[in-house]
Structures are given as structure tokens and as C-alpha cells.
Protein backbone atom coordinates (compact mmCIF):
# COMPACT_ATOMS: atom_id res chain seq x y z
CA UNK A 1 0.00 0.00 0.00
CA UNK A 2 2.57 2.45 -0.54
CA UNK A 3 2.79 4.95 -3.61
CA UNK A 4 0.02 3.37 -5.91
CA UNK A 5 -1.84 6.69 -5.56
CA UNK A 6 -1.28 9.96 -7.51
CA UNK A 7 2.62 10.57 -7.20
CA UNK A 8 3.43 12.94 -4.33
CA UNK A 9 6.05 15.46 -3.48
CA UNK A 10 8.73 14.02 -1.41
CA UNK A 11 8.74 14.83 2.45
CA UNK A 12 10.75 17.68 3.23
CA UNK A 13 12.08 18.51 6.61
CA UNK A 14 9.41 21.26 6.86
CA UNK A 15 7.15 18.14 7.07
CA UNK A 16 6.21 17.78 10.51
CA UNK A 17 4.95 14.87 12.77
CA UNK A 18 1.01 15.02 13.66
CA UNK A 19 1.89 13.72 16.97
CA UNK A 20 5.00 15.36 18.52
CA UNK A 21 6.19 17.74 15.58
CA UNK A 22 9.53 15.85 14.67
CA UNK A 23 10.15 15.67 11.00
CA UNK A 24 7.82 13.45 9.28
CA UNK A 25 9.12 10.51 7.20
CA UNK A 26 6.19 9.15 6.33
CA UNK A 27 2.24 10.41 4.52
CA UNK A 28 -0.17 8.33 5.27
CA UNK A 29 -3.70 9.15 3.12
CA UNK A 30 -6.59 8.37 4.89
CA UNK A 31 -9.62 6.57 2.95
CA UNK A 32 -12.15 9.59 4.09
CA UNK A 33 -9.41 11.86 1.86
CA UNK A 34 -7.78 13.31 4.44
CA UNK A 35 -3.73 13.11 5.06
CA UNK A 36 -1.68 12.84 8.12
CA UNK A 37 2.31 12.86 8.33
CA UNK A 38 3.91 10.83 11.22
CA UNK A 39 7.70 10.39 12.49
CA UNK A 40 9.18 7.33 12.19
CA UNK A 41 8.65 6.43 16.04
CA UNK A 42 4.94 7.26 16.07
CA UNK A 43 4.34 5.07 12.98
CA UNK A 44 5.93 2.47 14.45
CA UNK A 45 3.93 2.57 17.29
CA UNK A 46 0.36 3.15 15.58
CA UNK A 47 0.86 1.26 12.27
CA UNK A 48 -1.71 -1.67 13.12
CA UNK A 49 -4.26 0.85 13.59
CA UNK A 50 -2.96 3.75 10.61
CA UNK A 51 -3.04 0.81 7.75
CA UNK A 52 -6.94 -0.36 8.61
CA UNK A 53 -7.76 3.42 7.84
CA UNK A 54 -5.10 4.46 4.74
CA UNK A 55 -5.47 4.26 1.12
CA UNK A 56 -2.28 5.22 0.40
CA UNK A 57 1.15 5.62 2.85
CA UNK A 58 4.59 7.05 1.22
CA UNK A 59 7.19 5.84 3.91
CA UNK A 60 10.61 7.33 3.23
CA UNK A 61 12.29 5.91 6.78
CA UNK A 62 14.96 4.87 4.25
CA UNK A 63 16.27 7.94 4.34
CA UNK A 64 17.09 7.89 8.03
CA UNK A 65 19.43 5.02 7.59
CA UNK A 66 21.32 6.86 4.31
CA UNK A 67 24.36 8.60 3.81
CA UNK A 68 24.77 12.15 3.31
CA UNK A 69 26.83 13.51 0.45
CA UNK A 70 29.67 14.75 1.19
CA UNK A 71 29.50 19.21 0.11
CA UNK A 72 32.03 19.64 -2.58
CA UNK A 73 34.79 22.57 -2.37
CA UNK A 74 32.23 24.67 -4.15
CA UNK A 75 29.45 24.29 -2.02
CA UNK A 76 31.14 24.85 1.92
């Protein structure tokens, strides 16, 4: 169930958590249309309940685990 709706914008870290207001990593669409952005912790802890009432949910949690580039000379 994730990104087999309309494409969306990636999460940005002006995305914030519905629940405590850390940056979101994940959207979740709700089936009444509605959209809610969680943390990684809180969808963790409420994903049971968040996937009986989604249509759609765009995780990107991957990118916690990634690697920053590195700046180049050019860009410090």
C-alpha cells in the first residue's frame, strides 16, 4: 500500500509529525481523503491501527538510515 496513488512530493524537513512535531518521514492518506504525516517512532507505534484506515502511505524511513553527500569545495 505504498505509492500506488497519484505521485506525491517528497517529504521535506518542513514536514512535521502530527503527533510530537519531529520531522515526518512518512504520509499516510486516509480513505475519508484526508492526510496525516507521522515520524518514524509514532508510525511504528500506531501502524496496526494507521493501515486499517489508509489508502495510500509514502514511507521514506529509508532515508534515516542513508548517507549524506559529502559538500564539494564549491558548495562549503
Amino acid at each position: 500500500m505504498t505509492g500506488t496513488l497519484a505521485p506525491t512530493q517528497p517529504l521535506t524537513a518542513a514536514d512535521r509529525c502530527d503527533r510530537c512535531g519531529a520531522q515526518a518521514y512518512v504520509r499516510v492518506v486516509l480513505n475519508s481523503g484526508g492526510e496525516l504525516l507521522f515520524c518514524a517512532h509514532h508510525m511504528r507505534k500506531h501502524d496496526e491501527s494507521i493501515r486499517k484506515i489508509a489508502s495510500d502511505i509514502q514511507d521514506e524511513t529509508d532515508r534515516l538510515h542513508s548517507t549524506p553527500a559529502a559538500a564539494s569545495d564549491g558548495e562549503r
